[in-house]
Protein backbone atom coordinates (compact mmCIF):
# COMPACT_ATOMS: atom_id res chain seq x y z
CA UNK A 1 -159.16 -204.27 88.80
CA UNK A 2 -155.51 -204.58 89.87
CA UNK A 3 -154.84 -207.35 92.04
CA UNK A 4 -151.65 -208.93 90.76
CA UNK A 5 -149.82 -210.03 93.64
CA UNK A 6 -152.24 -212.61 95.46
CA UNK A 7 -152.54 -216.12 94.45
CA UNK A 8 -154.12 -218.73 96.86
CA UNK A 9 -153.35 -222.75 96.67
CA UNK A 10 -156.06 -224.85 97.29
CA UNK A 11 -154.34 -226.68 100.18
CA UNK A 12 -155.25 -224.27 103.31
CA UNK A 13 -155.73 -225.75 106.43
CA UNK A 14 -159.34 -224.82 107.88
CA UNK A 15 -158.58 -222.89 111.40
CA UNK A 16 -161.18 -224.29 114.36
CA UNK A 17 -164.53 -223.75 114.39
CA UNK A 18 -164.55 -223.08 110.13
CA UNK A 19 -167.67 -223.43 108.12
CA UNK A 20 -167.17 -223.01 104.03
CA UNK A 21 -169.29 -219.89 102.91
CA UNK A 22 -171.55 -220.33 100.04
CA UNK A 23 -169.73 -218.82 96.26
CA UNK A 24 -169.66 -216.56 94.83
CA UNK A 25 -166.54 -215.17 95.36
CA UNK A 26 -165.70 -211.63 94.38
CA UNK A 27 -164.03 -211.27 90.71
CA UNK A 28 -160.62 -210.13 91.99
CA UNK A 29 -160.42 -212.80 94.27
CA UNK A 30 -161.05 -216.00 91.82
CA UNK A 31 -158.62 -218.69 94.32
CA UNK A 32 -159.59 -217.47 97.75
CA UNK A 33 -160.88 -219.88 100.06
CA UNK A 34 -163.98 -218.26 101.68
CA UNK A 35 -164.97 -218.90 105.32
CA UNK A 36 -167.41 -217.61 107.74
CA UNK A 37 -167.54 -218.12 111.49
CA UNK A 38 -170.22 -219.08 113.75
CA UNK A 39 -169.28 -216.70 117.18
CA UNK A 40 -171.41 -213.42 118.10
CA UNK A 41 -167.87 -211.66 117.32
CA UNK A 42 -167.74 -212.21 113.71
CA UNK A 43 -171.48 -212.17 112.92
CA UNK A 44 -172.32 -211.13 109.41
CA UNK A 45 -168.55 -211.44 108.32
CA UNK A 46 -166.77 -213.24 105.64
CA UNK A 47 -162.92 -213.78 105.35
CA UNK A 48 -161.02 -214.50 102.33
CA UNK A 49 -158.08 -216.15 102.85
CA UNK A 50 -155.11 -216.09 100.12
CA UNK A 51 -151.53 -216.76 100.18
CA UNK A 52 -149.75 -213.12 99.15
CA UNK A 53 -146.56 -213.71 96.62
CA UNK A 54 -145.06 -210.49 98.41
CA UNK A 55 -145.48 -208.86 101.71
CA UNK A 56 -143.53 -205.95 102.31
CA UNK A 57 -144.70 -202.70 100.02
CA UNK A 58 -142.40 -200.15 99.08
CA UNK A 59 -144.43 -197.40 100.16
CA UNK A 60 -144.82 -194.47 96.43
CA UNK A 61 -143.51 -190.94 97.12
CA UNK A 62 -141.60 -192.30 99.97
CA UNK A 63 -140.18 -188.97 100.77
CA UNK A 64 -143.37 -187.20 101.90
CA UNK A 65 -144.04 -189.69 104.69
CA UNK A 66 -142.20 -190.89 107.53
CA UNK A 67 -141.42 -194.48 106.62
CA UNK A 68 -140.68 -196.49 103.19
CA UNK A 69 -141.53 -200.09 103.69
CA UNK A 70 -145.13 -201.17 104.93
CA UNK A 71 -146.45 -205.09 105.65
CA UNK A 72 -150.35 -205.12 105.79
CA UNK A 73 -151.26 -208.83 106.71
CA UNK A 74 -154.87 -208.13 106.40
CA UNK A 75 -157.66 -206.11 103.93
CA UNK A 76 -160.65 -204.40 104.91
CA UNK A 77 -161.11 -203.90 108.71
CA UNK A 78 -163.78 -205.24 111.47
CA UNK A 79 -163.25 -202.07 113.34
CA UNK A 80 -165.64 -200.57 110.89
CA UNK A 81 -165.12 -196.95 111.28
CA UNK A 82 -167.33 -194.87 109.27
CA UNK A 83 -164.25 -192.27 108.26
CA UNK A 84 -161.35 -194.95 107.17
CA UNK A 85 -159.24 -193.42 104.93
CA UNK A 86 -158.44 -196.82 103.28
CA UNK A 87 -161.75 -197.52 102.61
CA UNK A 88 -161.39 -196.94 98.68
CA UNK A 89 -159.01 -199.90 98.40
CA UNK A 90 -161.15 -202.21 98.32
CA UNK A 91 -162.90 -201.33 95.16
CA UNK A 92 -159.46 -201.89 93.78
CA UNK A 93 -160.90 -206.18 94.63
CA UNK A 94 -164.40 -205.51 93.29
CA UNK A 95 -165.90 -205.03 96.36
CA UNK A 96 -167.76 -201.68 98.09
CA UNK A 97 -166.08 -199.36 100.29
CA UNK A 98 -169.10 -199.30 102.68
CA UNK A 99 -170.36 -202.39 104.30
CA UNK A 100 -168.29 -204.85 102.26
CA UNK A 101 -164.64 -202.96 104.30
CA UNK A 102 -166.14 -203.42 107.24
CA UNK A 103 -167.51 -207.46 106.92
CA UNK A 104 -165.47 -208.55 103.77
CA UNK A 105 -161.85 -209.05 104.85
CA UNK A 106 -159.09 -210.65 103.08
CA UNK A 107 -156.74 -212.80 105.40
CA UNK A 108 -152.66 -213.11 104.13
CA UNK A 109 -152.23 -216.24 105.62
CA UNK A 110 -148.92 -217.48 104.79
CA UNK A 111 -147.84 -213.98 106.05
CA UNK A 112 -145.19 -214.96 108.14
CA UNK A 113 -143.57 -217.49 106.41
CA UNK A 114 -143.20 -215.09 103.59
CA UNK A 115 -142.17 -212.26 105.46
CA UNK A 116 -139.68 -214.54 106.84
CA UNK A 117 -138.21 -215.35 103.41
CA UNK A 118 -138.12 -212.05 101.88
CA UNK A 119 -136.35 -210.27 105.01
CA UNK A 120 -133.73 -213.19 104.14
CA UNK A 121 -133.21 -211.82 100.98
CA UNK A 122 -129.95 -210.75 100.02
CA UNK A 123 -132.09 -207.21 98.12
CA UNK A 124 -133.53 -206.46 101.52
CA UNK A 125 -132.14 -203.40 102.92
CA UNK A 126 -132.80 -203.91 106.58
CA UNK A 127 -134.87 -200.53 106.60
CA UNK A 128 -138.11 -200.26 109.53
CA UNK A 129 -141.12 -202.08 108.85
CA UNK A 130 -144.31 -199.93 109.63
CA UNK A 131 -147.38 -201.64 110.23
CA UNK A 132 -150.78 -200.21 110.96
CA UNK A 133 -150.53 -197.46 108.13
CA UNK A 134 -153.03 -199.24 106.13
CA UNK A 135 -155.04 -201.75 108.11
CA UNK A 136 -155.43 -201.93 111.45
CA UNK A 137 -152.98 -205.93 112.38
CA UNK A 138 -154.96 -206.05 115.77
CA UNK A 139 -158.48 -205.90 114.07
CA UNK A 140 -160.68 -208.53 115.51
CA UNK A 141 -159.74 -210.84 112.69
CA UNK A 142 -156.30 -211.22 114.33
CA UNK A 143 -157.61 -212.96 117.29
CA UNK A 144 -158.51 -215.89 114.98
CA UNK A 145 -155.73 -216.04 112.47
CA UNK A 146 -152.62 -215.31 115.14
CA UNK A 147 -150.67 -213.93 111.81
CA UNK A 148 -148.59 -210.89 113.85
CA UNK A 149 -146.96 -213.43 116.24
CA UNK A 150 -145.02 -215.06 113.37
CA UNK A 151 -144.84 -211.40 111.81
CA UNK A 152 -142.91 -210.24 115.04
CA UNK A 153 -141.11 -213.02 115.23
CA UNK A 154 -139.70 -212.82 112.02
CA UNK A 155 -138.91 -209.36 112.52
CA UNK A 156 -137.28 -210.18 115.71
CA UNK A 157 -135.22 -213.16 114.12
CA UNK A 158 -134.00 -210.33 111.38
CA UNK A 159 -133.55 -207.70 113.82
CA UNK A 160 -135.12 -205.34 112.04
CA UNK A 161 -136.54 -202.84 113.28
CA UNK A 162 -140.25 -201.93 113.00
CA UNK A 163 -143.22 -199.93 113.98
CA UNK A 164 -146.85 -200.34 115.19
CA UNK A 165 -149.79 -198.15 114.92
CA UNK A 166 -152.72 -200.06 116.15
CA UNK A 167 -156.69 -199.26 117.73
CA UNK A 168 -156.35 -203.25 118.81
CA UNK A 169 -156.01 -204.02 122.78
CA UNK A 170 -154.85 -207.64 121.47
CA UNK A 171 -151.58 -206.18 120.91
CA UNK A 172 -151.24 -206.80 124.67
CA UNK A 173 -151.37 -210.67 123.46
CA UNK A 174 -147.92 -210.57 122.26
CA UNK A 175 -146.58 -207.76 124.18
CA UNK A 176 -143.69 -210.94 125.48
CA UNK A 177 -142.96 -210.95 122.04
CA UNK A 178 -142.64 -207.41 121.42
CA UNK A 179 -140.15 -206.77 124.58
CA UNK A 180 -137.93 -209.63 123.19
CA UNK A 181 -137.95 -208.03 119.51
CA UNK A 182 -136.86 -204.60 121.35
CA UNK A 183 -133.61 -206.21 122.83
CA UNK A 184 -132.75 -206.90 119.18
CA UNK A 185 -134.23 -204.26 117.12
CA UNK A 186 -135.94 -200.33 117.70
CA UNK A 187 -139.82 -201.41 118.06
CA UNK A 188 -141.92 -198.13 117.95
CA UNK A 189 -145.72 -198.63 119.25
CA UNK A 190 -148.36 -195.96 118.79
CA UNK A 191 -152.01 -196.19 119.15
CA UNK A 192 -154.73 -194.21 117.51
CA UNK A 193 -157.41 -192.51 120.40
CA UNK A 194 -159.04 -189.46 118.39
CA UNK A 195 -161.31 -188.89 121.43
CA UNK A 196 -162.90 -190.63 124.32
CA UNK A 197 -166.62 -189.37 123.79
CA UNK A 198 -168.12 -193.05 124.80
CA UNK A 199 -171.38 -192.63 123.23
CA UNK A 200 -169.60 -191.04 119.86
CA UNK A 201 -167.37 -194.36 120.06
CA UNK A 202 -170.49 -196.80 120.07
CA UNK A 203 -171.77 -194.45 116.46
CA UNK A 204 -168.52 -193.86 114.62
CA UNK A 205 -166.35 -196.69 115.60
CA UNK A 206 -168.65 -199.38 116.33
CA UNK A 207 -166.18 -202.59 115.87
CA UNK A 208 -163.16 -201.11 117.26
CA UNK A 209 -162.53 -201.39 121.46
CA UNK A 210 -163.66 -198.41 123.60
CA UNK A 211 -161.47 -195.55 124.09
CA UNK A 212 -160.45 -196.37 127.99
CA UNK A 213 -159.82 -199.62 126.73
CA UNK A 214 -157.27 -198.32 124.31
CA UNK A 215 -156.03 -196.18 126.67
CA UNK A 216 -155.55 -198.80 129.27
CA UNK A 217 -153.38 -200.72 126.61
CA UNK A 218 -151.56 -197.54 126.40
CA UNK A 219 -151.00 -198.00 130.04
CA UNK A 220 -149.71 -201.64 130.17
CA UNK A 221 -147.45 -201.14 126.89
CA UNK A 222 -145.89 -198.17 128.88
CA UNK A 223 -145.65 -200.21 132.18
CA UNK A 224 -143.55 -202.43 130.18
CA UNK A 225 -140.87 -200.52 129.34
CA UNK A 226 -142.29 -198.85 126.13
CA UNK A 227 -142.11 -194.84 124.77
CA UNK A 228 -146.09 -195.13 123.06
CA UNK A 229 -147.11 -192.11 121.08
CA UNK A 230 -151.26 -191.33 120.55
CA UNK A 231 -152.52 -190.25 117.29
CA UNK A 232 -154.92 -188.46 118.10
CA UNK A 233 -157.08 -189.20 115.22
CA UNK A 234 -159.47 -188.61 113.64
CA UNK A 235 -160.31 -184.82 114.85
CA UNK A 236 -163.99 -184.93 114.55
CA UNK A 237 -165.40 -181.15 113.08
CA UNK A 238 -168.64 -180.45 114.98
CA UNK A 239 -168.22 -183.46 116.98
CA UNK A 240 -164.82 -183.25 118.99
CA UNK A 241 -162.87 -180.12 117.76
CA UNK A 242 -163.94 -177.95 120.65
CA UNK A 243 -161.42 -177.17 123.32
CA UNK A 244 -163.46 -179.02 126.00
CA UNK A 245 -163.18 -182.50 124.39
CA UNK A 246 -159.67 -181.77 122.96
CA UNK A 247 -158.94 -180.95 126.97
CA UNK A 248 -160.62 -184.49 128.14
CA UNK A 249 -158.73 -186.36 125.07
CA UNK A 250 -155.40 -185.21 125.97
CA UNK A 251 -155.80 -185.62 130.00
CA UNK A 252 -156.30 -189.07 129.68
CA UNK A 253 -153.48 -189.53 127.02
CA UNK A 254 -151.28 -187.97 129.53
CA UNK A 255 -152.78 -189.87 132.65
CA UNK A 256 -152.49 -193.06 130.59
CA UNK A 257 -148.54 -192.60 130.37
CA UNK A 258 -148.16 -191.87 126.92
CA UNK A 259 -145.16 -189.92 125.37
CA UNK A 260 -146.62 -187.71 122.66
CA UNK A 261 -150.02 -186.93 121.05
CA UNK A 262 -150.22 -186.43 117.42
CA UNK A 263 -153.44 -184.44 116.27
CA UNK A 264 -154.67 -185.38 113.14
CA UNK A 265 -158.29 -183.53 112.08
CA UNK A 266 -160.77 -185.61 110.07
CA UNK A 267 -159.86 -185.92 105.94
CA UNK A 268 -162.69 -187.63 103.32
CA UNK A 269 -160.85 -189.24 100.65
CA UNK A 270 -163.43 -191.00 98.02
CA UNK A 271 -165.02 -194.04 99.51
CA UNK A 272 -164.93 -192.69 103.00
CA UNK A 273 -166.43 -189.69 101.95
CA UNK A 274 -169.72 -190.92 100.93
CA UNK A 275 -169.78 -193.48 103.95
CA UNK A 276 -169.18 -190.83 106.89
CA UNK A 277 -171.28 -188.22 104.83
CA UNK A 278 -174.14 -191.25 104.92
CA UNK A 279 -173.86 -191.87 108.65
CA UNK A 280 -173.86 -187.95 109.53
CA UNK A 281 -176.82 -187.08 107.64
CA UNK A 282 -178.40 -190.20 109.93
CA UNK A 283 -177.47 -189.24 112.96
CA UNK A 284 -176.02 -185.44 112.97
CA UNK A 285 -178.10 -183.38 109.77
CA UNK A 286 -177.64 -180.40 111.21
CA UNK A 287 -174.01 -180.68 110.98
CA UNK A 288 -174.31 -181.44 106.83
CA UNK A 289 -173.90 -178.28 106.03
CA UNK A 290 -171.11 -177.17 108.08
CA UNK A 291 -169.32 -180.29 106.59
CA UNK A 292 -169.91 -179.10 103.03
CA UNK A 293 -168.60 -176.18 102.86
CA UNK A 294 -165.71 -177.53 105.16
CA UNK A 295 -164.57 -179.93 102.16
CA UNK A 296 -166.08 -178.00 99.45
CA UNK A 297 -162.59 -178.02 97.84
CA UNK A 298 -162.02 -181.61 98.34
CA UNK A 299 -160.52 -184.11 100.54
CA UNK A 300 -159.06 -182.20 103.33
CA UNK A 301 -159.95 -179.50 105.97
CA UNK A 302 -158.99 -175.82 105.47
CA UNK A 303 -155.33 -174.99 106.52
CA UNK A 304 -156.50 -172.44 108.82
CA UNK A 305 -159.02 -174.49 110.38
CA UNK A 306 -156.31 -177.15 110.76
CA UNK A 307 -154.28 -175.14 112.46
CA UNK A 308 -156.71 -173.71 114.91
CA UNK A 309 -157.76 -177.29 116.10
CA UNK A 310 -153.62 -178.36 116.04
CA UNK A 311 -152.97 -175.36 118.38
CA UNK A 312 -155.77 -176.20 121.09
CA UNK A 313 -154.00 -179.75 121.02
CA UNK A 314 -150.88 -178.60 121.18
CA UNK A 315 -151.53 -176.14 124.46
CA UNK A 316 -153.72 -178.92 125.98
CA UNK A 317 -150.65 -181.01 125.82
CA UNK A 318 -148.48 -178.73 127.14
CA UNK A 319 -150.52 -178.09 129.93
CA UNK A 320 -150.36 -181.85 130.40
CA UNK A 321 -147.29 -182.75 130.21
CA UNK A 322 -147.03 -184.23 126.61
CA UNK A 323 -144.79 -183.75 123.62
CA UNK A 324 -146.99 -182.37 121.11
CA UNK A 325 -145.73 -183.69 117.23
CA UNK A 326 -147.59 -182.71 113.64
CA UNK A 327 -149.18 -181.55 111.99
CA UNK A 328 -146.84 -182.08 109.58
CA UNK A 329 -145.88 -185.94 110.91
CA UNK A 330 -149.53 -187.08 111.21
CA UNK A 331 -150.18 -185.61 107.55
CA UNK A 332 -147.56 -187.47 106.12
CA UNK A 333 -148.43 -190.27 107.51
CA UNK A 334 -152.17 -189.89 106.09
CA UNK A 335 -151.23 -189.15 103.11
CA UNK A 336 -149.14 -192.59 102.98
CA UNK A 337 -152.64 -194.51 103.30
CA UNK A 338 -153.15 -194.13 99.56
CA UNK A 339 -149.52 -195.04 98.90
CA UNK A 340 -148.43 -197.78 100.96
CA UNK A 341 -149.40 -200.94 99.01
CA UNK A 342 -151.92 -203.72 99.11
């Protein structure tokens, strides 16, 4: 398996609270240093922690997606959502797309200092930094490690200018960072709200923060001075694709103060497939066959389907107010998952 770019010294300092996990470590990851932590909120997890010899990815096929150059600080996500496109990447480190995403996650930690180094390059081009296109930087895991304060920083200190697309309400953490950075540099913030069914949250996003919790952030990033766009993603068939959800999901965008919704409807790429298909035939069977012949050609919904669920979001957000973007934007940016680098 390709894993060519992480190294890990055997010098790291052991954050508070530590306790070495027991080997074995996973075949791609011979150096890590392997940690668990004894708190309810990372029960049943395990964190490898490696130093990265590059950060920023030149994002391949740059020109069917809306940004070039990603930084992913993190691999594998706590948020555990059963239909994460990036789920399949972590085969690429011997480990499962399922369970081992969700509780397995590998930690960058001299992030900063290297993102530091290579934006002082004399190569770099300056160009904006997206972040959240591949792993979500405000997972839970960022409340321990503190990597995206020295991320932003760095950013700031380089003036370059940058984007966030997050699920995490710790972004609010650094928010005094992030108005500084914007009266040096264009800072775009986004967060992803796909619908605010509670109950549906607690089943299909169990580690990420509630809905009105997201929404709330949405609320307090706006108060602040910043222009935050929803993604409204993912567009659940069966689930939340009818025009009464899709009519609660964009009311509260608006009332929450965003600027724009993005629609995105649900995609299955291999890894994420199997793992949502697993969870709906627990919970939702008779929906199994709908889903079938939905992706019965492959990874992605029917066009005209697509476009039937778009338009409901888009005249929901007129009615409310909102500037509806996408399809086109949000598919480009899905489409970047499998493309933007480790």
């Amino acid at each position: 398996m390709r894993w060519d770019t992480l190294s890990a010294p055997p010098d790291q300092q052991v954050p508070s609270g530590a306790a070495p996990a027991a080997p074995p470590l996973p075949l791609a990851l011979p150096e890590a240093v392997q940690r668990t932590f004894d708190t309810p909120g990372f029960a049943g997890m395990t964190f490898y922690e490696i130093h990265a010899r590059s950060i920023i990815n030149r994002v391949r096929g740059s020109g069917r997606v809306p940004f070039e150059w990603t930084v992913n600080p993190y691999r594998g996500c706590g948020h555990a959502c059963t239909y994460c496109f990036a789920r399949n990447t972590h085969t690429y480190l011997d480990l499962d797309a399922g369970l081992d995403f969700d509780t397995k996650i590998v930690v960058k930690v001299n992030a900063a200092a290297l993102l530091r180094r290579e934006l002082a390059a004399p190569s770099w081009s300056g160009g904006p930094i997206a972040m959240g296109t591949n792993v979500d930087c405000y997972q839970r895991a960022e409340g321990r490690y503190r990597l995206m304060p020295g991320i932003i920083d760095a950013l700031s200190a380089a003036a370059n200018p940058f984007s966030i697309l997050t699920k995490g309400t710790l972004i609010l953490r650094d928010l005094p960072l992030l108005r500084r950075a914007a009266q040096v540099t264009r800072v775009s913030l986004a967060m992803s709200v796909g619908f605010v069914d509670e109950p549906l949250w607690r089943a299909v996003e169990p580690g990420a923060p509630s809905p009105s919790r997201r929404l709330d952030t949405v609320r307090a990033l706006t108060d602040a001075g910043f222009d935050v766009g929803v993604l409204m993603a993912p567009i659940l068939p069966g689930l939340t694709d009818d025009a009464e959800s899709i009519e609660a999901t964009v009311g509260a965008i608006a009332r929450a103060g965003a600027v724009s919704v993005t629609p995105l409807p649900l995609h299955l790429r291999p890894g994420a497939r199997e793992w949502y298909a697993a969870w709906l035939g627990r919970t939702r069977p008779d929906l199994v066959p709908r889903y079938r012949a939905l992706f019965r050609s492959g990874s992605y919904l029917p066009q005209a389907y697509q476009r039937e669920v778009v338009g409901r979001v888009r005249m929901a957000a007129r009615r409310h107010g909102l500037s509806p973007t996408g399809p086109g934007a949000a598919r480009r940016l899905d489409e970047a998952g499998g493309a933007t680098g480790n």
